[in-house]
C-alpha atoms as a PDB file:
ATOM      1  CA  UNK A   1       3.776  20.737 -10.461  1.00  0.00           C
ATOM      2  CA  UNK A   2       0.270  21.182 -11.155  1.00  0.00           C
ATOM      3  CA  UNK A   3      -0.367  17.484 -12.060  1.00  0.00           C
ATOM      4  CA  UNK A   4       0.856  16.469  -8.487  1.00  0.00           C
ATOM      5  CA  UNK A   5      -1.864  19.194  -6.719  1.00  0.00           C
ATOM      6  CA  UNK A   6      -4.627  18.183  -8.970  1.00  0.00           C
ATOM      7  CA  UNK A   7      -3.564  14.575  -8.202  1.00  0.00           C
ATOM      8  CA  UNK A   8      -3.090  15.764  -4.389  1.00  0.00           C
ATOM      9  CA  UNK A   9      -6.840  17.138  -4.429  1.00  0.00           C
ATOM     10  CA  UNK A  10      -7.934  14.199  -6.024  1.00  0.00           C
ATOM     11  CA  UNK A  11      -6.643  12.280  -2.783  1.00  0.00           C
ATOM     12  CA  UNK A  12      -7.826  14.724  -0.323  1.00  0.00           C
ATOM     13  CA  UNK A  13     -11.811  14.679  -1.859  1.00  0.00           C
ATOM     14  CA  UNK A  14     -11.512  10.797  -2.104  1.00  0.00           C
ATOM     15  CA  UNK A  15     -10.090  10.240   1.234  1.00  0.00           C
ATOM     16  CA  UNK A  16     -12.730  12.710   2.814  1.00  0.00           C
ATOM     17  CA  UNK A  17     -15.257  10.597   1.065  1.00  0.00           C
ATOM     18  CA  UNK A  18     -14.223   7.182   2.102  1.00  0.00           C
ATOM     19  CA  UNK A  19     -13.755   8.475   5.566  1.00  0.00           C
ATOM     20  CA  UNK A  20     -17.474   9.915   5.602  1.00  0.00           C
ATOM     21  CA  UNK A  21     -18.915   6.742   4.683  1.00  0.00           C
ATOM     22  CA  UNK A  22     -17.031   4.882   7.184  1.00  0.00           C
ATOM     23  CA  UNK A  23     -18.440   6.825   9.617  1.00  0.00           C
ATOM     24  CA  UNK A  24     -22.039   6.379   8.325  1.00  0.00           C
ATOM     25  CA  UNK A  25     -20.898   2.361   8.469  1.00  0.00           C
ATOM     26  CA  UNK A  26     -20.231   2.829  12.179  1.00  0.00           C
ATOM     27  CA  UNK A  27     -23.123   4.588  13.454  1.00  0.00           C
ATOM     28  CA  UNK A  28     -25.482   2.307  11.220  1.00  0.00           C
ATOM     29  CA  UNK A  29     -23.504  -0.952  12.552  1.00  0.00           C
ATOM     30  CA  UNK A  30     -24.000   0.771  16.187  1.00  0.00           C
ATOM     31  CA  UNK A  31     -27.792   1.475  15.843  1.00  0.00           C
ATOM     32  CA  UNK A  32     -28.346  -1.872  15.096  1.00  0.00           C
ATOM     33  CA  UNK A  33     -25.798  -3.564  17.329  1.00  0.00           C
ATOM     34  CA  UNK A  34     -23.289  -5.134  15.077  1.00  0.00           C
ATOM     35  CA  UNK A  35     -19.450  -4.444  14.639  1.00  0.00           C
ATOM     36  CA  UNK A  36     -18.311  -3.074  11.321  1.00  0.00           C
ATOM     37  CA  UNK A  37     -17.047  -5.714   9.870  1.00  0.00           C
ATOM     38  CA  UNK A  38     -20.340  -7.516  11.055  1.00  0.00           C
ATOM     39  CA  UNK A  39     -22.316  -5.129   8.836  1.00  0.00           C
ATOM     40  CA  UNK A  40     -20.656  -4.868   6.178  1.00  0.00           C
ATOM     41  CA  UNK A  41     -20.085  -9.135   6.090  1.00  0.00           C
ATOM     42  CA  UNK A  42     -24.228  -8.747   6.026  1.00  0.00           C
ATOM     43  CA  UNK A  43     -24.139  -6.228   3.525  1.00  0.00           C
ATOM     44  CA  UNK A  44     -21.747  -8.712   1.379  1.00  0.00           C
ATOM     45  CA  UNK A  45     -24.435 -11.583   1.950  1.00  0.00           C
ATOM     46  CA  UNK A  46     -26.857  -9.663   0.754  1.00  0.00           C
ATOM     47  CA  UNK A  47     -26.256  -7.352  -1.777  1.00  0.00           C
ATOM     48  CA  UNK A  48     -29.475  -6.813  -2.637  1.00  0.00           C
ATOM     49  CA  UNK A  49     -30.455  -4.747   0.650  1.00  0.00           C
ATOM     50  CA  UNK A  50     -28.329  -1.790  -0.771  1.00  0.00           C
ATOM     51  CA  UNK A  51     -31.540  -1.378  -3.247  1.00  0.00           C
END
């Protein structure tokens, strides 16, 4: 029982995470009038604009 909460927290911080940064993804992609997949294809292309 306590392996499946730990593994159910686990979920919950990693999900909240994920769905922070796609939020971040949207409003960036919006600010500089691109889609989301858009940006992140750019991003892709050129990894080297994450540094």
């Amino acid at each position: 029982m306590f392996k499946d909460i730990g593994l159910n927290q686990i979920f919950a911080e990693e999900t909240e995470e994920a769905l922070r940064e796609n939020l971040l993804l949207s409003r960036i992609a919006e600010k500089v009038g691109l889609t989301t997949g858009e940006l992140l294809k750019s991003l892709e292309g050129n990894p080297d604009i994450l540094k």
